[in-house]
PDB file of N, CA and C in Angstrom:
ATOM      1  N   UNK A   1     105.491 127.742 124.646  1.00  0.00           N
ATOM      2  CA  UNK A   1     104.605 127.244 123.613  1.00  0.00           C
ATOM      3  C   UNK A   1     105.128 125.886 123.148  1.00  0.00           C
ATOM      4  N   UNK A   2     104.382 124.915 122.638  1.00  0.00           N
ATOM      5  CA  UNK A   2     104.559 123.538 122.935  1.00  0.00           C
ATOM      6  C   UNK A   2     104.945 123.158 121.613  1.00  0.00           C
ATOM      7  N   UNK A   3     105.908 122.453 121.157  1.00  0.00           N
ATOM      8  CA  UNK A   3     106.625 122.176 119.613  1.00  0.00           C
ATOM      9  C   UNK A   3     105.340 121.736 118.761  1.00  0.00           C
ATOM     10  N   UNK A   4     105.641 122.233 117.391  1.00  0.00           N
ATOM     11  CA  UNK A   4     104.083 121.621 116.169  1.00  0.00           C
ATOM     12  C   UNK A   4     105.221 120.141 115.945  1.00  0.00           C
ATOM     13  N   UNK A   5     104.196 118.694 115.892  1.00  0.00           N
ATOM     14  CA  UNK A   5     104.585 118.019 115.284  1.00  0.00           C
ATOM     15  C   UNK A   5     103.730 116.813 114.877  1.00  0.00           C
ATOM     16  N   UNK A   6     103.423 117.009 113.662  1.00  0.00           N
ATOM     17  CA  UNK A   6     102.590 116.316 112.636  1.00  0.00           C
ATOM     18  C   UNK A   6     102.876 114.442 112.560  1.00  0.00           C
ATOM     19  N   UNK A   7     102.746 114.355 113.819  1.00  0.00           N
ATOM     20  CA  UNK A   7     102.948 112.815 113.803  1.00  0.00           C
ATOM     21  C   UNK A   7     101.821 112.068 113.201  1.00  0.00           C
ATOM     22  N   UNK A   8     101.936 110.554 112.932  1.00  0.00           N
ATOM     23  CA  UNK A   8     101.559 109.436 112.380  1.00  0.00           C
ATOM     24  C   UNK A   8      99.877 109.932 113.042  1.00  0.00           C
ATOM     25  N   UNK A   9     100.172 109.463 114.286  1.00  0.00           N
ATOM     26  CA  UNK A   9      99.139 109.554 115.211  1.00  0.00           C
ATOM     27  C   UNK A   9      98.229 110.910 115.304  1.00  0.00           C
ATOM     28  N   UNK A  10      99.191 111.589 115.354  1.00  0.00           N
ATOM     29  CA  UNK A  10      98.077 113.031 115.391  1.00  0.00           C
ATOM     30  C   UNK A  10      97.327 113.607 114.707  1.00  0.00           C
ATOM     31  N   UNK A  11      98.047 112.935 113.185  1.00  0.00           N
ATOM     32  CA  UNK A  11      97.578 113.129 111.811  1.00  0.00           C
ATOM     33  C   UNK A  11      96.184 112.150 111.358  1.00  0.00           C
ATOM     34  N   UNK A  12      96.914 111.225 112.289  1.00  0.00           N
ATOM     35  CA  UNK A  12      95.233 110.338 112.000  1.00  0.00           C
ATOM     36  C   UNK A  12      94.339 110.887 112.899  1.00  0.00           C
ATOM     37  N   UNK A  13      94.633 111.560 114.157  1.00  0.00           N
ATOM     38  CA  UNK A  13      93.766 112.055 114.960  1.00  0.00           C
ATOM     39  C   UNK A  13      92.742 112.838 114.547  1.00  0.00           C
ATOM     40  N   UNK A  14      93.434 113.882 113.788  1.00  0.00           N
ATOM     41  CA  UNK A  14      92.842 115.155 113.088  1.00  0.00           C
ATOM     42  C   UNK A  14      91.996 114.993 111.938  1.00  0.00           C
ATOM     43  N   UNK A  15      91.850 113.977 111.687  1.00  0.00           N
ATOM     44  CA  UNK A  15      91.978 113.304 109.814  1.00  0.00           C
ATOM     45  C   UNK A  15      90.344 112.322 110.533  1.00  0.00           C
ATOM     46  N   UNK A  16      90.486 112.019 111.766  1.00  0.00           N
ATOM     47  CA  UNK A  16      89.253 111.096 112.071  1.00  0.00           C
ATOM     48  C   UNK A  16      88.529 112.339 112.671  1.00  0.00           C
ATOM     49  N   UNK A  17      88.665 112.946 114.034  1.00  0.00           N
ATOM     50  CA  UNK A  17      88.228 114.038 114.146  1.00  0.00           C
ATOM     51  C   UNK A  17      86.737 114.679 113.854  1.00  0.00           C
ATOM     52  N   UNK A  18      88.055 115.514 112.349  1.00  0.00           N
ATOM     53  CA  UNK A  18      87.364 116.535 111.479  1.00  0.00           C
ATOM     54  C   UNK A  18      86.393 115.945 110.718  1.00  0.00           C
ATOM     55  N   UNK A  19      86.187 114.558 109.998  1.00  0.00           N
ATOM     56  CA  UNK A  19      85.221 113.779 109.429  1.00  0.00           C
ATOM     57  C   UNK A  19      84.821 113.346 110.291  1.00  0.00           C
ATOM     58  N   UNK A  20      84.400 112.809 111.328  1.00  0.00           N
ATOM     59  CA  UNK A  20      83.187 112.284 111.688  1.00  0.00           C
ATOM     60  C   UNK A  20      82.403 113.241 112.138  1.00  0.00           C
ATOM     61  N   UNK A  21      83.124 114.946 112.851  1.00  0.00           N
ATOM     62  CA  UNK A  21      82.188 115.610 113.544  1.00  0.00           C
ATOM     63  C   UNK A  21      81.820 116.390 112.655  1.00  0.00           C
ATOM     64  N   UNK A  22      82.340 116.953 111.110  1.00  0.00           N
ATOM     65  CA  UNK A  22      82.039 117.355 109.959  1.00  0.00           C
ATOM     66  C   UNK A  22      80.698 116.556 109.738  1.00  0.00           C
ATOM     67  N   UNK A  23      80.919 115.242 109.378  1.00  0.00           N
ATOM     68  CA  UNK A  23      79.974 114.086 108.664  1.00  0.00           C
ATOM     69  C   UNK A  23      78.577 114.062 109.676  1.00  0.00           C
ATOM     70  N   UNK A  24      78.704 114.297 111.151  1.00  0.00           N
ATOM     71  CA  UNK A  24      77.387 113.824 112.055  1.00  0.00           C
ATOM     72  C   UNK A  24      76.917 115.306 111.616  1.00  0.00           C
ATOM     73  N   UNK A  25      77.774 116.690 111.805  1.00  0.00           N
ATOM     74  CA  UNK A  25      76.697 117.748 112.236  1.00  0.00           C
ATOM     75  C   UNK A  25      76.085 118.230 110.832  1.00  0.00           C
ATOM     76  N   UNK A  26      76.714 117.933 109.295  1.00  0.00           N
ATOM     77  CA  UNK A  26      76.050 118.277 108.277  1.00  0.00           C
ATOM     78  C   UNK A  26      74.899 117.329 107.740  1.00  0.00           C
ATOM     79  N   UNK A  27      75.443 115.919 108.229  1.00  0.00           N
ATOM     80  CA  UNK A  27      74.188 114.925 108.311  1.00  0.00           C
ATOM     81  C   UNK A  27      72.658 114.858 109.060  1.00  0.00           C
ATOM     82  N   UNK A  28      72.763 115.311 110.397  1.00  0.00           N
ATOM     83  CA  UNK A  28      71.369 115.685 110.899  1.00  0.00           C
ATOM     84  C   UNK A  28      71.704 117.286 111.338  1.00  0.00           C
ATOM     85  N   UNK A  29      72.364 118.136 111.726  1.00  0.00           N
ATOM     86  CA  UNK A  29      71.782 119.426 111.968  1.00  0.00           C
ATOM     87  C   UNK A  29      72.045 120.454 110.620  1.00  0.00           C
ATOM     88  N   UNK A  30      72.783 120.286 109.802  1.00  0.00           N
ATOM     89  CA  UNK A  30      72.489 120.735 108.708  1.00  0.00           C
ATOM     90  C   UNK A  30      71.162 120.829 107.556  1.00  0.00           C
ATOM     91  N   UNK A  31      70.885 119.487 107.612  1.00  0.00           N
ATOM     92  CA  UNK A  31      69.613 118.545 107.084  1.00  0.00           C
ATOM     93  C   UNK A  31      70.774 118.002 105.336  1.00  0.00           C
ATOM     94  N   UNK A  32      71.872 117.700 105.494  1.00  0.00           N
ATOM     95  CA  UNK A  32      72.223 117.490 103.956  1.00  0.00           C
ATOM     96  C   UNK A  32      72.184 115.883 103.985  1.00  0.00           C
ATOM     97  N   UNK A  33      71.781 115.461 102.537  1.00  0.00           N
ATOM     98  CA  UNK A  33      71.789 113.788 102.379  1.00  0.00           C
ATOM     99  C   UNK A  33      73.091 113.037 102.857  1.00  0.00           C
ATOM    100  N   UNK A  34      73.168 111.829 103.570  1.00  0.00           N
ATOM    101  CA  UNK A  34      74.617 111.624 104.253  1.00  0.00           C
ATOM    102  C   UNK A  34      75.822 111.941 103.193  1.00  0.00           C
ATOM    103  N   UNK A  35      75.045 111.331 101.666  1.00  0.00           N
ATOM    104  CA  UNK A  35      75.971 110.917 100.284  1.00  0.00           C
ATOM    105  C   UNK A  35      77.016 112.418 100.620  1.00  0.00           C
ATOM    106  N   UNK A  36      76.499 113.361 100.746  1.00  0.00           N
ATOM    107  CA  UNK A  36      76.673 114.837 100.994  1.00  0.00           C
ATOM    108  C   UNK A  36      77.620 115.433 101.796  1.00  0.00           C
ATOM    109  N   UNK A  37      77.005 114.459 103.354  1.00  0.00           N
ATOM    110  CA  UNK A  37      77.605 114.476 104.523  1.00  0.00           C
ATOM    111  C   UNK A  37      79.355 113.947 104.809  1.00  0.00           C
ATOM    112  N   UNK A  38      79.194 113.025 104.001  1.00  0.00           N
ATOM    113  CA  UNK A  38      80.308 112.087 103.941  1.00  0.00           C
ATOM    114  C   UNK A  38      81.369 112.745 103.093  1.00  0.00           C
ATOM    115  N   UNK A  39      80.726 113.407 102.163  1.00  0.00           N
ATOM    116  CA  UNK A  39      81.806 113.702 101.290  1.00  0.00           C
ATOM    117  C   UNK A  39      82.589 115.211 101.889  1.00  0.00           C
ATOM    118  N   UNK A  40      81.640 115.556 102.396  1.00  0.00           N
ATOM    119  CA  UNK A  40      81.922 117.108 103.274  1.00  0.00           C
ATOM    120  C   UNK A  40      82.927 116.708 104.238  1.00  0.00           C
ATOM    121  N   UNK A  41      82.846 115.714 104.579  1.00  0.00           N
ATOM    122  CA  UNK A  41      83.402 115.287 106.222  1.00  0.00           C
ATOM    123  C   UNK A  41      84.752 114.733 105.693  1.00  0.00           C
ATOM    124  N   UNK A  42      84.779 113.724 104.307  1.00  0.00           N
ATOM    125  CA  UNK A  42      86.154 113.910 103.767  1.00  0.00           C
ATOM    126  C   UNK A  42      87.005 115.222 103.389  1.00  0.00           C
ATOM    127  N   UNK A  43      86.403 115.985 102.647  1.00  0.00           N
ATOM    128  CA  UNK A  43      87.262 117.596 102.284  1.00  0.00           C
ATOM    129  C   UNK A  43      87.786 117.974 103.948  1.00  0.00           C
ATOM    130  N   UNK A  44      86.674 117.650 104.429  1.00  0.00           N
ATOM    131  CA  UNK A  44      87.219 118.609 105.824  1.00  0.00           C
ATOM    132  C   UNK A  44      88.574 117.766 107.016  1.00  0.00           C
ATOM    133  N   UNK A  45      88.574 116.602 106.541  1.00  0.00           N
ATOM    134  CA  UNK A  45      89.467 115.708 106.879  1.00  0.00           C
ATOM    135  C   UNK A  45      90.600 115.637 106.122  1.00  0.00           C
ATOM    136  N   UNK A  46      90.613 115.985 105.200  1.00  0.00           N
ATOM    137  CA  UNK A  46      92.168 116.125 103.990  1.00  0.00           C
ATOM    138  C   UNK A  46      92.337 117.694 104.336  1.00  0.00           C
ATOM    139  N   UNK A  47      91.427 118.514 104.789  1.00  0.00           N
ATOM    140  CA  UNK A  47      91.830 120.283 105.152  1.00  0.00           C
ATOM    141  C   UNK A  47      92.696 119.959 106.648  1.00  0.00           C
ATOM    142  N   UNK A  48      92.251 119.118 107.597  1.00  0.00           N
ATOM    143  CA  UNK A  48      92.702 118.810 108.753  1.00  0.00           C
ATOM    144  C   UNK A  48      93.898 118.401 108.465  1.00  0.00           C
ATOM    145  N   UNK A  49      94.225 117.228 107.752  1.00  0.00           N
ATOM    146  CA  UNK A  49      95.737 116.850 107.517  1.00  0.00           C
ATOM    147  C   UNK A  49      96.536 117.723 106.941  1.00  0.00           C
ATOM    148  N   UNK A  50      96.082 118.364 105.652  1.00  0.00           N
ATOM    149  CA  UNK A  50      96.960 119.169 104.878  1.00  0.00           C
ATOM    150  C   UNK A  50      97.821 120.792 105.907  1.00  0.00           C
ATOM    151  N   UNK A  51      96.343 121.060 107.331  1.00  0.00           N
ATOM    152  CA  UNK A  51      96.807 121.934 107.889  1.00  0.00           C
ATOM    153  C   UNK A  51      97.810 121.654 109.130  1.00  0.00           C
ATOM    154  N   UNK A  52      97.808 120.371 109.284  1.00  0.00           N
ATOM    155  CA  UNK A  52      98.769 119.286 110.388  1.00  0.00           C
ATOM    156  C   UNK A  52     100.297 119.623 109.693  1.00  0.00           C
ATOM    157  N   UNK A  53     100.182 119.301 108.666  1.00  0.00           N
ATOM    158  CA  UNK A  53     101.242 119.449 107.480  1.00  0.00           C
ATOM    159  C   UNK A  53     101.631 120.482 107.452  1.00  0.00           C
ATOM    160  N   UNK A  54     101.204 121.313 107.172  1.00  0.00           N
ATOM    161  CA  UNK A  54     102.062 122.825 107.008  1.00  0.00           C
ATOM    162  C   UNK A  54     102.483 123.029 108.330  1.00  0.00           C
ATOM    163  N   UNK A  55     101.683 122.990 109.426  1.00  0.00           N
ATOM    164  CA  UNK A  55     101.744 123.741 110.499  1.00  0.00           C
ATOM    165  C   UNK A  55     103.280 122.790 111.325  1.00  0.00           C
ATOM    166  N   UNK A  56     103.336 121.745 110.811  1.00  0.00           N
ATOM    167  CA  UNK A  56     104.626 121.456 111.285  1.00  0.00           C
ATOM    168  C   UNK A  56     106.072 121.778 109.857  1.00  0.00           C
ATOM    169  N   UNK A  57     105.836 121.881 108.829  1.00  0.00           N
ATOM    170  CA  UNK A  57     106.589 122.411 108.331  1.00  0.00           C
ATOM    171  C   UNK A  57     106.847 123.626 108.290  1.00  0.00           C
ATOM    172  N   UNK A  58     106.242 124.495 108.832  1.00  0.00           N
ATOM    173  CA  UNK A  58     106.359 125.881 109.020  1.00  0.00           C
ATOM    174  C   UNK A  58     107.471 126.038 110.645  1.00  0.00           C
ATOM    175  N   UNK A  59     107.112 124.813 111.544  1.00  0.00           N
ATOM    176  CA  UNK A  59     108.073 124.943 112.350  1.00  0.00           C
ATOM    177  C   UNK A  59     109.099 124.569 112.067  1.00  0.00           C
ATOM    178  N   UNK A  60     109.459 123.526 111.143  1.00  0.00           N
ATOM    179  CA  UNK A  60     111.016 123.551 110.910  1.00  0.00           C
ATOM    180  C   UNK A  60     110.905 122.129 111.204  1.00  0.00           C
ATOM    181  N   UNK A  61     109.814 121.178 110.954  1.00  0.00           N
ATOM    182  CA  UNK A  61     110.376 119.855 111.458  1.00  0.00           C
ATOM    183  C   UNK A  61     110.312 118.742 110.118  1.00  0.00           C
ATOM    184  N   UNK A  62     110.739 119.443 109.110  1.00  0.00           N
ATOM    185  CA  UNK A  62     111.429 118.614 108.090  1.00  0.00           C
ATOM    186  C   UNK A  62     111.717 117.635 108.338  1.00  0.00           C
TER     187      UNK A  62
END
């Protein structure tokens, strides 16, 4: 099993990700106003980092 580690990069990975594909699918297949969309697609982009975060502090890489 492959080491957790919450790098610079991966963290922005996860953090772009989770908001834009959050932000497109609540924006047209949901039907919510973008104002809506956007803001959804942020929560779900700070849930992405915050879980980058634990999941490497839970391995031990302090």
């Amino acid at each position: 099993m492959p080491d957790a580690n919450a790098s610079l990069a991966s963290t922005l990975g996860a953090l772009t990700a989770a908001f834009l594909v959050v932000t497109l699918v609540a924006g047209t297949l949901l039907g919510f106003n973008w104002t809506q969309a956007v803001l959804l697609g942020g929560f779900a982009g700070v849930v992405a980092v915050a879980s980058a975060w634990l999941t490497d502090r839970r391995a031990g890489g302090d």
